[in-house]
C-alpha atoms as a PDB file:
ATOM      1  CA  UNK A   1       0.000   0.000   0.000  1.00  0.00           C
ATOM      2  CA  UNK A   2       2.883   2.202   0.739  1.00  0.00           C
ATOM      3  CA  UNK A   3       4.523   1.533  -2.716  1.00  0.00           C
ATOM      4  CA  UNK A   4       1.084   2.513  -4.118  1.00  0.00           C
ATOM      5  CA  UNK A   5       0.372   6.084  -2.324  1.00  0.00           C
ATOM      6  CA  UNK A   6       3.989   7.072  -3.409  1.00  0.00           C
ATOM      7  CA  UNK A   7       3.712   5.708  -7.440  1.00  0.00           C
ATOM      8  CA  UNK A   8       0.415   7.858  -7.274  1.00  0.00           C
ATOM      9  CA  UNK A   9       1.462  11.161  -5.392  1.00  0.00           C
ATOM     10  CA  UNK A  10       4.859  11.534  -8.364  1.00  0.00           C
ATOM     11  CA  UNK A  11       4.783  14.773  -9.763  1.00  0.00           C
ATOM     12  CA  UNK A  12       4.296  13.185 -13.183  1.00  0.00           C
ATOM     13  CA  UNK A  13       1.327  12.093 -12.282  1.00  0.00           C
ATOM     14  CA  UNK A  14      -0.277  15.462 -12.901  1.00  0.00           C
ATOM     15  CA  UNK A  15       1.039  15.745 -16.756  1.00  0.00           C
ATOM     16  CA  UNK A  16       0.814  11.933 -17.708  1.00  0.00           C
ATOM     17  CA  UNK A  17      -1.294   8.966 -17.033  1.00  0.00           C
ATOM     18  CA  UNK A  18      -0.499   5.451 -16.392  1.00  0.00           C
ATOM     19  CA  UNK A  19      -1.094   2.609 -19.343  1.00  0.00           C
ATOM     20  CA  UNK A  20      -1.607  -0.303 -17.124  1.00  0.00           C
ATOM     21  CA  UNK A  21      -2.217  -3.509 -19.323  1.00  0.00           C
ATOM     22  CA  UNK A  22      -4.224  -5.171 -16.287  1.00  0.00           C
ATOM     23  CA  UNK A  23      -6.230  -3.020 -15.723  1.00  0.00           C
ATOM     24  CA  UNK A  24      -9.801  -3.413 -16.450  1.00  0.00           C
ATOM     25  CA  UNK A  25     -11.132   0.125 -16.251  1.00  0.00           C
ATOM     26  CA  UNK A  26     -10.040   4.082 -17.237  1.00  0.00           C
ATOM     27  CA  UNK A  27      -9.956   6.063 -13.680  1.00  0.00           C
ATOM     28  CA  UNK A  28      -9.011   9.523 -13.047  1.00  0.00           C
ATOM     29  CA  UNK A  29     -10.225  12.129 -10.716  1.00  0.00           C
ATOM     30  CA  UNK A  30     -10.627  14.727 -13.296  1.00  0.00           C
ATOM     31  CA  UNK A  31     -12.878  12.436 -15.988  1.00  0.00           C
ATOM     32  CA  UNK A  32     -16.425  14.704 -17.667  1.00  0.00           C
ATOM     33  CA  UNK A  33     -19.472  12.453 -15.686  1.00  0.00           C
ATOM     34  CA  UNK A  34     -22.044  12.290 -18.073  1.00  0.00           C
ATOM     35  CA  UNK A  35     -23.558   9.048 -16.057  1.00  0.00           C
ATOM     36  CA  UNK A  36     -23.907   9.516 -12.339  1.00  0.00           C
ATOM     37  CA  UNK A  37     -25.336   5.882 -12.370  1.00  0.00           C
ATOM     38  CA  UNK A  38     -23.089   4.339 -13.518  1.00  0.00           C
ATOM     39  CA  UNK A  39     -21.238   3.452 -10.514  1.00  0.00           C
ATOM     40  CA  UNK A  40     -18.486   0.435 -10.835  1.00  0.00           C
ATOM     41  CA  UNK A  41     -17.297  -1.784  -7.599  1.00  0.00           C
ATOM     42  CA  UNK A  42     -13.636  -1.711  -7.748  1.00  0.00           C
ATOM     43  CA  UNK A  43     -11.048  -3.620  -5.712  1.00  0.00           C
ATOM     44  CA  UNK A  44      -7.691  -2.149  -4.096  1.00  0.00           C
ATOM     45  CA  UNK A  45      -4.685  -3.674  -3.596  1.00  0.00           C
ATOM     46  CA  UNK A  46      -5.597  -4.049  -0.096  1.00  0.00           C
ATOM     47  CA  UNK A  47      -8.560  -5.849  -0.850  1.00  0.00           C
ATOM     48  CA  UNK A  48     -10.914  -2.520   0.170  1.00  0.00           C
ATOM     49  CA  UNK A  49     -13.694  -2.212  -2.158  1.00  0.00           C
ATOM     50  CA  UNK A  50     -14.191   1.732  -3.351  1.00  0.00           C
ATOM     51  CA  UNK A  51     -17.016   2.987  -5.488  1.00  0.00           C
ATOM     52  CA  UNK A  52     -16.420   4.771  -8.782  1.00  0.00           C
ATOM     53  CA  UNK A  53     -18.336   8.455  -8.630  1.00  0.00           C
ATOM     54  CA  UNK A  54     -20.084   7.979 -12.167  1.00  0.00           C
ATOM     55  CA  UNK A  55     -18.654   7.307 -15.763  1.00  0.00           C
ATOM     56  CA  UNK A  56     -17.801   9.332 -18.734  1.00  0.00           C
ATOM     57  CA  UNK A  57     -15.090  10.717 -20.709  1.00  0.00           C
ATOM     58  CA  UNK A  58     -11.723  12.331 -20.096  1.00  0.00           C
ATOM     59  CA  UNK A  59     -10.893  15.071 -21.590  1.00  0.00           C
ATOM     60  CA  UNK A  60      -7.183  15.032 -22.670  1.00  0.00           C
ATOM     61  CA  UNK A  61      -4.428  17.143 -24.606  1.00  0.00           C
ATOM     62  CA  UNK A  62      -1.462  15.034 -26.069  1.00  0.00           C
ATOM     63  CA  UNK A  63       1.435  16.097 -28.032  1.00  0.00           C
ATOM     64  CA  UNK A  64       1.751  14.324 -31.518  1.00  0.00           C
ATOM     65  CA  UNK A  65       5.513  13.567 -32.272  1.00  0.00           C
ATOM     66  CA  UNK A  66       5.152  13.838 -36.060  1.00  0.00           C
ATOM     67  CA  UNK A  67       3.901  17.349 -36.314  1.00  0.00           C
ATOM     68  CA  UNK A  68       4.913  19.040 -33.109  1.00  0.00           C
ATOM     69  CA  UNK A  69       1.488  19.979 -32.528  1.00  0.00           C
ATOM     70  CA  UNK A  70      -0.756  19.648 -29.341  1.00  0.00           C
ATOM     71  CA  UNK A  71      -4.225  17.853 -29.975  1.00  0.00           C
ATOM     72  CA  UNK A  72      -7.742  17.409 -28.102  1.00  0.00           C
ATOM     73  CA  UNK A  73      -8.942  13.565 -27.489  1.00  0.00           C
ATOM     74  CA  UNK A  74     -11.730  12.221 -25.026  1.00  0.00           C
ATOM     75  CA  UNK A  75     -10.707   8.764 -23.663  1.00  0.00           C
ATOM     76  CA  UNK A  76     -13.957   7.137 -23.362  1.00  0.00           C
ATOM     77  CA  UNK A  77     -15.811   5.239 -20.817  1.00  0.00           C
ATOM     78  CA  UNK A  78     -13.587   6.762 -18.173  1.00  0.00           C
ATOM     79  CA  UNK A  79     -14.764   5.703 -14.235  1.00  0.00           C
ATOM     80  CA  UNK A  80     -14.379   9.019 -12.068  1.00  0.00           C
ATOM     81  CA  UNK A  81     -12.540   7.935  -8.724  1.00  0.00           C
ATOM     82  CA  UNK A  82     -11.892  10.927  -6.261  1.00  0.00           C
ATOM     83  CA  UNK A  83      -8.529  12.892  -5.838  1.00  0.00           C
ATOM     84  CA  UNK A  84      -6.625  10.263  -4.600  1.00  0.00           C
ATOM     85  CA  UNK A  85      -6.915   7.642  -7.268  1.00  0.00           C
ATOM     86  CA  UNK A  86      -3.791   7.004  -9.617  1.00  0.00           C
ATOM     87  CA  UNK A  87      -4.563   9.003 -13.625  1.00  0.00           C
ATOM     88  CA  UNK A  88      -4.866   5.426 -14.907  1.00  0.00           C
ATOM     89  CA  UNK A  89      -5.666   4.104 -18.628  1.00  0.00           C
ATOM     90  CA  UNK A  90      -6.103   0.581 -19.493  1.00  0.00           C
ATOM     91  CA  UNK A  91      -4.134  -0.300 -22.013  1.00  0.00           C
ATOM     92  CA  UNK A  92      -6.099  -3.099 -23.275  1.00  0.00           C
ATOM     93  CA  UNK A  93      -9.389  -1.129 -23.187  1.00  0.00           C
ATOM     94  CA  UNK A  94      -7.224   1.616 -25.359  1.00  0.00           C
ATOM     95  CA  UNK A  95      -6.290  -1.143 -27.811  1.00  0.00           C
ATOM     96  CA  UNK A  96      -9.441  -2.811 -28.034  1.00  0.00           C
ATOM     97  CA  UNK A  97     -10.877   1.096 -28.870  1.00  0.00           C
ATOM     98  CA  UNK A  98      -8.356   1.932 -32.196  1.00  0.00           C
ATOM     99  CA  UNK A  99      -4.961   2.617 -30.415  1.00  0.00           C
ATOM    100  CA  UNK A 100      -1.746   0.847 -31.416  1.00  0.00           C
ATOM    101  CA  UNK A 101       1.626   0.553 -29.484  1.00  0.00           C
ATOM    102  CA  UNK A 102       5.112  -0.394 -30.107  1.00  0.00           C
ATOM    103  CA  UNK A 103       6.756  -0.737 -27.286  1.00  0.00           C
ATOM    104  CA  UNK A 104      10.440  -1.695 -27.320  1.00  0.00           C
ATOM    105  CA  UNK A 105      13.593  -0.633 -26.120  1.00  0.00           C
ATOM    106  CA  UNK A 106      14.577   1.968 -28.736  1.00  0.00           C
ATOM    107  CA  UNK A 107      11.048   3.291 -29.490  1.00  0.00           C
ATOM    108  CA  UNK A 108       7.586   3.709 -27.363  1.00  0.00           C
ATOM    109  CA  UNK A 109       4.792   5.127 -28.936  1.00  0.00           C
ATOM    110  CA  UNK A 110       1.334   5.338 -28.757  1.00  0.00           C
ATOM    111  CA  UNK A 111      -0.463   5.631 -31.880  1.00  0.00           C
ATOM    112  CA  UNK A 112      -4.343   7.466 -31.440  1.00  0.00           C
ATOM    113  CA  UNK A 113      -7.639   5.650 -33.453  1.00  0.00           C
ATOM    114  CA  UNK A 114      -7.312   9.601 -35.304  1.00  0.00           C
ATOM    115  CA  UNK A 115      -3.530   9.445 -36.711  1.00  0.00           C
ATOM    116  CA  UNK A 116      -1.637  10.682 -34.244  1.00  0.00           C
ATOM    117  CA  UNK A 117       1.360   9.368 -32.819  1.00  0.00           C
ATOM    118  CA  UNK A 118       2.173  10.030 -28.897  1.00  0.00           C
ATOM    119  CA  UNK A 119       5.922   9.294 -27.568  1.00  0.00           C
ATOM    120  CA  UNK A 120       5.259   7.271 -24.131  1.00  0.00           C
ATOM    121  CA  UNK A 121       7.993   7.158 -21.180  1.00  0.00           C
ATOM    122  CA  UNK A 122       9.110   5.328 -18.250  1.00  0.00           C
ATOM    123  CA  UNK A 123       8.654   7.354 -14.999  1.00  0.00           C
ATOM    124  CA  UNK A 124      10.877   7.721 -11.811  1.00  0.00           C
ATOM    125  CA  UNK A 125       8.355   5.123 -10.696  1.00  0.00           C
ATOM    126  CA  UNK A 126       9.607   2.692 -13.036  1.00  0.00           C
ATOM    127  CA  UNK A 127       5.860   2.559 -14.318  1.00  0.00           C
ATOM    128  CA  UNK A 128       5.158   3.318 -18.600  1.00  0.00           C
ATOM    129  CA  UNK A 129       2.706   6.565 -19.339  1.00  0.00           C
ATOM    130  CA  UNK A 130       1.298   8.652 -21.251  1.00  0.00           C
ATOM    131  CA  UNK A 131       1.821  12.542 -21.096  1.00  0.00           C
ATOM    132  CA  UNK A 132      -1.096  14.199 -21.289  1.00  0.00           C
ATOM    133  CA  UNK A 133      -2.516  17.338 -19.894  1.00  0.00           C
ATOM    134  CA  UNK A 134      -6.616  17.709 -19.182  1.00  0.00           C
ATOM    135  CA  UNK A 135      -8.934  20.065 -20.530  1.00  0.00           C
ATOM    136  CA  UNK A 136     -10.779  22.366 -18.401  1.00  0.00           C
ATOM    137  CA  UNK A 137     -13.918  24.993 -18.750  1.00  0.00           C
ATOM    138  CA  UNK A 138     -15.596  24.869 -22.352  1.00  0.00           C
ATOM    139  CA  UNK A 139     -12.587  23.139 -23.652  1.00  0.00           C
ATOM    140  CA  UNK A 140     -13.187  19.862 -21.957  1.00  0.00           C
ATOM    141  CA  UNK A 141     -16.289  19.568 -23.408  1.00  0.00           C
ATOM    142  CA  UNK A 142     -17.106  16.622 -25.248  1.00  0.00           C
ATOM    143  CA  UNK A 143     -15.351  16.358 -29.010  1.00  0.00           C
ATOM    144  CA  UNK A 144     -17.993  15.758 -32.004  1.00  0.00           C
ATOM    145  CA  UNK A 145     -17.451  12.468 -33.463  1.00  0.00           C
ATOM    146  CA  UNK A 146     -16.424  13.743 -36.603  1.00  0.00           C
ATOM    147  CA  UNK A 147     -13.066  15.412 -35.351  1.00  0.00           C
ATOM    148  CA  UNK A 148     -11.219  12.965 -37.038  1.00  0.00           C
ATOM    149  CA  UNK A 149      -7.673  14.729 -38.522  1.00  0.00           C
ATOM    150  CA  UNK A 150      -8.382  13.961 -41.875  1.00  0.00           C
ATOM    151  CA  UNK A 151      -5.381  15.586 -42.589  1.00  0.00           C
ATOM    152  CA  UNK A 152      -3.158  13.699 -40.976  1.00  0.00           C
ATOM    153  CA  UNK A 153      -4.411  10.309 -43.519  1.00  0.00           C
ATOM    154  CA  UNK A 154      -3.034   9.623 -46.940  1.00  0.00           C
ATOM    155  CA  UNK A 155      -5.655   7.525 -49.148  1.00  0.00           C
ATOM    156  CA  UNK A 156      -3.467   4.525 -48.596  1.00  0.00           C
ATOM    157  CA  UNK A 157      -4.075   4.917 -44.878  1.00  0.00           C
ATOM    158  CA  UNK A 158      -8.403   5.064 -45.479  1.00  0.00           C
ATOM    159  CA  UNK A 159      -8.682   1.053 -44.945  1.00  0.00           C
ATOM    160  CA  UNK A 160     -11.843   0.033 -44.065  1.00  0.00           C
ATOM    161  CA  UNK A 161     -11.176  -0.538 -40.735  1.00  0.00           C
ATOM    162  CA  UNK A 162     -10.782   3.273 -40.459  1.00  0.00           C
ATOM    163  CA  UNK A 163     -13.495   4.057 -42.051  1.00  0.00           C
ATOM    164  CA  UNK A 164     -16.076   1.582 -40.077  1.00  0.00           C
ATOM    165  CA  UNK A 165     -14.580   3.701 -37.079  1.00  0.00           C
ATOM    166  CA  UNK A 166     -14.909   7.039 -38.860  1.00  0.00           C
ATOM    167  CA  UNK A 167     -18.360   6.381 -39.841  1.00  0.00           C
ATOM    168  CA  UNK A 168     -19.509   5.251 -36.301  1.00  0.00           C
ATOM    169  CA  UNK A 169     -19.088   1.446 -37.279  1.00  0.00           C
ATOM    170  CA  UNK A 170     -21.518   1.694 -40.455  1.00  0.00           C
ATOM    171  CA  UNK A 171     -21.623  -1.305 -42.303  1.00  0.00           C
ATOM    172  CA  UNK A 172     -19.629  -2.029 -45.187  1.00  0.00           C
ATOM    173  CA  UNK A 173     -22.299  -1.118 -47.753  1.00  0.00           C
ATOM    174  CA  UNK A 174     -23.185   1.926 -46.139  1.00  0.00           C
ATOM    175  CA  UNK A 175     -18.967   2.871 -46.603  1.00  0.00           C
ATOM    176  CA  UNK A 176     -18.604   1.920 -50.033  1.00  0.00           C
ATOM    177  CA  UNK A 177     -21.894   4.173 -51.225  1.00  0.00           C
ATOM    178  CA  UNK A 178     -20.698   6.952 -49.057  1.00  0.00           C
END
Protein backbone atom coordinates (compact mmCIF):
# COMPACT_ATOMS: atom_id res chain seq x y z
CA UNK A 1 0.00 0.00 0.00
CA UNK A 2 2.88 2.20 0.74
CA UNK A 3 4.52 1.53 -2.72
CA UNK A 4 1.08 2.51 -4.12
CA UNK A 5 0.37 6.08 -2.32
CA UNK A 6 3.99 7.07 -3.41
CA UNK A 7 3.71 5.71 -7.44
CA UNK A 8 0.41 7.86 -7.27
CA UNK A 9 1.46 11.16 -5.39
CA UNK A 10 4.86 11.53 -8.36
CA UNK A 11 4.78 14.77 -9.76
CA UNK A 12 4.30 13.19 -13.18
CA UNK A 13 1.33 12.09 -12.28
CA UNK A 14 -0.28 15.46 -12.90
CA UNK A 15 1.04 15.74 -16.76
CA UNK A 16 0.81 11.93 -17.71
CA UNK A 17 -1.29 8.97 -17.03
CA UNK A 18 -0.50 5.45 -16.39
CA UNK A 19 -1.09 2.61 -19.34
CA UNK A 20 -1.61 -0.30 -17.12
CA UNK A 21 -2.22 -3.51 -19.32
CA UNK A 22 -4.22 -5.17 -16.29
CA UNK A 23 -6.23 -3.02 -15.72
CA UNK A 24 -9.80 -3.41 -16.45
CA UNK A 25 -11.13 0.13 -16.25
CA UNK A 26 -10.04 4.08 -17.24
CA UNK A 27 -9.96 6.06 -13.68
CA UNK A 28 -9.01 9.52 -13.05
CA UNK A 29 -10.22 12.13 -10.72
CA UNK A 30 -10.63 14.73 -13.30
CA UNK A 31 -12.88 12.44 -15.99
CA UNK A 32 -16.42 14.70 -17.67
CA UNK A 33 -19.47 12.45 -15.69
CA UNK A 34 -22.04 12.29 -18.07
CA UNK A 35 -23.56 9.05 -16.06
CA UNK A 36 -23.91 9.52 -12.34
CA UNK A 37 -25.34 5.88 -12.37
CA UNK A 38 -23.09 4.34 -13.52
CA UNK A 39 -21.24 3.45 -10.51
CA UNK A 40 -18.49 0.43 -10.84
CA UNK A 41 -17.30 -1.78 -7.60
CA UNK A 42 -13.64 -1.71 -7.75
CA UNK A 43 -11.05 -3.62 -5.71
CA UNK A 44 -7.69 -2.15 -4.10
CA UNK A 45 -4.69 -3.67 -3.60
CA UNK A 46 -5.60 -4.05 -0.10
CA UNK A 47 -8.56 -5.85 -0.85
CA UNK A 48 -10.91 -2.52 0.17
CA UNK A 49 -13.69 -2.21 -2.16
CA UNK A 50 -14.19 1.73 -3.35
CA UNK A 51 -17.02 2.99 -5.49
CA UNK A 52 -16.42 4.77 -8.78
CA UNK A 53 -18.34 8.46 -8.63
CA UNK A 54 -20.08 7.98 -12.17
CA UNK A 55 -18.65 7.31 -15.76
CA UNK A 56 -17.80 9.33 -18.73
CA UNK A 57 -15.09 10.72 -20.71
CA UNK A 58 -11.72 12.33 -20.10
CA UNK A 59 -10.89 15.07 -21.59
CA UNK A 60 -7.18 15.03 -22.67
CA UNK A 61 -4.43 17.14 -24.61
CA UNK A 62 -1.46 15.03 -26.07
CA UNK A 63 1.44 16.10 -28.03
CA UNK A 64 1.75 14.32 -31.52
CA UNK A 65 5.51 13.57 -32.27
CA UNK A 66 5.15 13.84 -36.06
CA UNK A 67 3.90 17.35 -36.31
CA UNK A 68 4.91 19.04 -33.11
CA UNK A 69 1.49 19.98 -32.53
CA UNK A 70 -0.76 19.65 -29.34
CA UNK A 71 -4.22 17.85 -29.97
CA UNK A 72 -7.74 17.41 -28.10
CA UNK A 73 -8.94 13.57 -27.49
CA UNK A 74 -11.73 12.22 -25.03
CA UNK A 75 -10.71 8.76 -23.66
CA UNK A 76 -13.96 7.14 -23.36
CA UNK A 77 -15.81 5.24 -20.82
CA UNK A 78 -13.59 6.76 -18.17
CA UNK A 79 -14.76 5.70 -14.23
CA UNK A 80 -14.38 9.02 -12.07
CA UNK A 81 -12.54 7.94 -8.72
CA UNK A 82 -11.89 10.93 -6.26
CA UNK A 83 -8.53 12.89 -5.84
CA UNK A 84 -6.62 10.26 -4.60
CA UNK A 85 -6.91 7.64 -7.27
CA UNK A 86 -3.79 7.00 -9.62
CA UNK A 87 -4.56 9.00 -13.62
CA UNK A 88 -4.87 5.43 -14.91
CA UNK A 89 -5.67 4.10 -18.63
CA UNK A 90 -6.10 0.58 -19.49
CA UNK A 91 -4.13 -0.30 -22.01
CA UNK A 92 -6.10 -3.10 -23.28
CA UNK A 93 -9.39 -1.13 -23.19
CA UNK A 94 -7.22 1.62 -25.36
CA UNK A 95 -6.29 -1.14 -27.81
CA UNK A 96 -9.44 -2.81 -28.03
CA UNK A 97 -10.88 1.10 -28.87
CA UNK A 98 -8.36 1.93 -32.20
CA UNK A 99 -4.96 2.62 -30.41
CA UNK A 100 -1.75 0.85 -31.42
CA UNK A 101 1.63 0.55 -29.48
CA UNK A 102 5.11 -0.39 -30.11
CA UNK A 103 6.76 -0.74 -27.29
CA UNK A 104 10.44 -1.70 -27.32
CA UNK A 105 13.59 -0.63 -26.12
CA UNK A 106 14.58 1.97 -28.74
CA UNK A 107 11.05 3.29 -29.49
CA UNK A 108 7.59 3.71 -27.36
CA UNK A 109 4.79 5.13 -28.94
CA UNK A 110 1.33 5.34 -28.76
CA UNK A 111 -0.46 5.63 -31.88
CA UNK A 112 -4.34 7.47 -31.44
CA UNK A 113 -7.64 5.65 -33.45
CA UNK A 114 -7.31 9.60 -35.30
CA UNK A 115 -3.53 9.44 -36.71
CA UNK A 116 -1.64 10.68 -34.24
CA UNK A 117 1.36 9.37 -32.82
CA UNK A 118 2.17 10.03 -28.90
CA UNK A 119 5.92 9.29 -27.57
CA UNK A 120 5.26 7.27 -24.13
CA UNK A 121 7.99 7.16 -21.18
CA UNK A 122 9.11 5.33 -18.25
CA UNK A 123 8.65 7.35 -15.00
CA UNK A 124 10.88 7.72 -11.81
CA UNK A 125 8.35 5.12 -10.70
CA UNK A 126 9.61 2.69 -13.04
CA UNK A 127 5.86 2.56 -14.32
CA UNK A 128 5.16 3.32 -18.60
CA UNK A 129 2.71 6.56 -19.34
CA UNK A 130 1.30 8.65 -21.25
CA UNK A 131 1.82 12.54 -21.10
CA UNK A 132 -1.10 14.20 -21.29
CA UNK A 133 -2.52 17.34 -19.89
CA UNK A 134 -6.62 17.71 -19.18
CA UNK A 135 -8.93 20.07 -20.53
CA UNK A 136 -10.78 22.37 -18.40
CA UNK A 137 -13.92 24.99 -18.75
CA UNK A 138 -15.60 24.87 -22.35
CA UNK A 139 -12.59 23.14 -23.65
CA UNK A 140 -13.19 19.86 -21.96
CA UNK A 141 -16.29 19.57 -23.41
CA UNK A 142 -17.11 16.62 -25.25
CA UNK A 143 -15.35 16.36 -29.01
CA UNK A 144 -17.99 15.76 -32.00
CA UNK A 145 -17.45 12.47 -33.46
CA UNK A 146 -16.42 13.74 -36.60
CA UNK A 147 -13.07 15.41 -35.35
CA UNK A 148 -11.22 12.97 -37.04
CA UNK A 149 -7.67 14.73 -38.52
CA UNK A 150 -8.38 13.96 -41.87
CA UNK A 151 -5.38 15.59 -42.59
CA UNK A 152 -3.16 13.70 -40.98
CA UNK A 153 -4.41 10.31 -43.52
CA UNK A 154 -3.03 9.62 -46.94
CA UNK A 155 -5.66 7.52 -49.15
CA UNK A 156 -3.47 4.52 -48.60
CA UNK A 157 -4.08 4.92 -44.88
CA UNK A 158 -8.40 5.06 -45.48
CA UNK A 159 -8.68 1.05 -44.94
CA UNK A 160 -11.84 0.03 -44.07
CA UNK A 161 -11.18 -0.54 -40.74
CA UNK A 162 -10.78 3.27 -40.46
CA UNK A 163 -13.49 4.06 -42.05
CA UNK A 164 -16.08 1.58 -40.08
CA UNK A 165 -14.58 3.70 -37.08
CA UNK A 166 -14.91 7.04 -38.86
CA UNK A 167 -18.36 6.38 -39.84
CA UNK A 168 -19.51 5.25 -36.30
CA UNK A 169 -19.09 1.45 -37.28
CA UNK A 170 -21.52 1.69 -40.46
CA UNK A 171 -21.62 -1.30 -42.30
CA UNK A 172 -19.63 -2.03 -45.19
CA UNK A 173 -22.30 -1.12 -47.75
CA UNK A 174 -23.18 1.93 -46.14
CA UNK A 175 -18.97 2.87 -46.60
CA UNK A 176 -18.60 1.92 -50.03
CA UNK A 177 -21.89 4.17 -51.23
CA UNK A 178 -20.70 6.95 -49.06
Amino acid sequence: PLHYRRMCSTREDKESSILDSGAARHLHPKTSVTDTENRSRLLSFTGEAKWTEGNGYLPTTMQDDLSGHAFPIDIEDADCMGETAAHLLALCKLIKNGWTFNLSFDEMFAYTPTGHRVTLFIGSDGVLRIPNTIRTGKEAEPLPIHAINMASHTKEGATIDFLHRLFNHAPADKIYKT
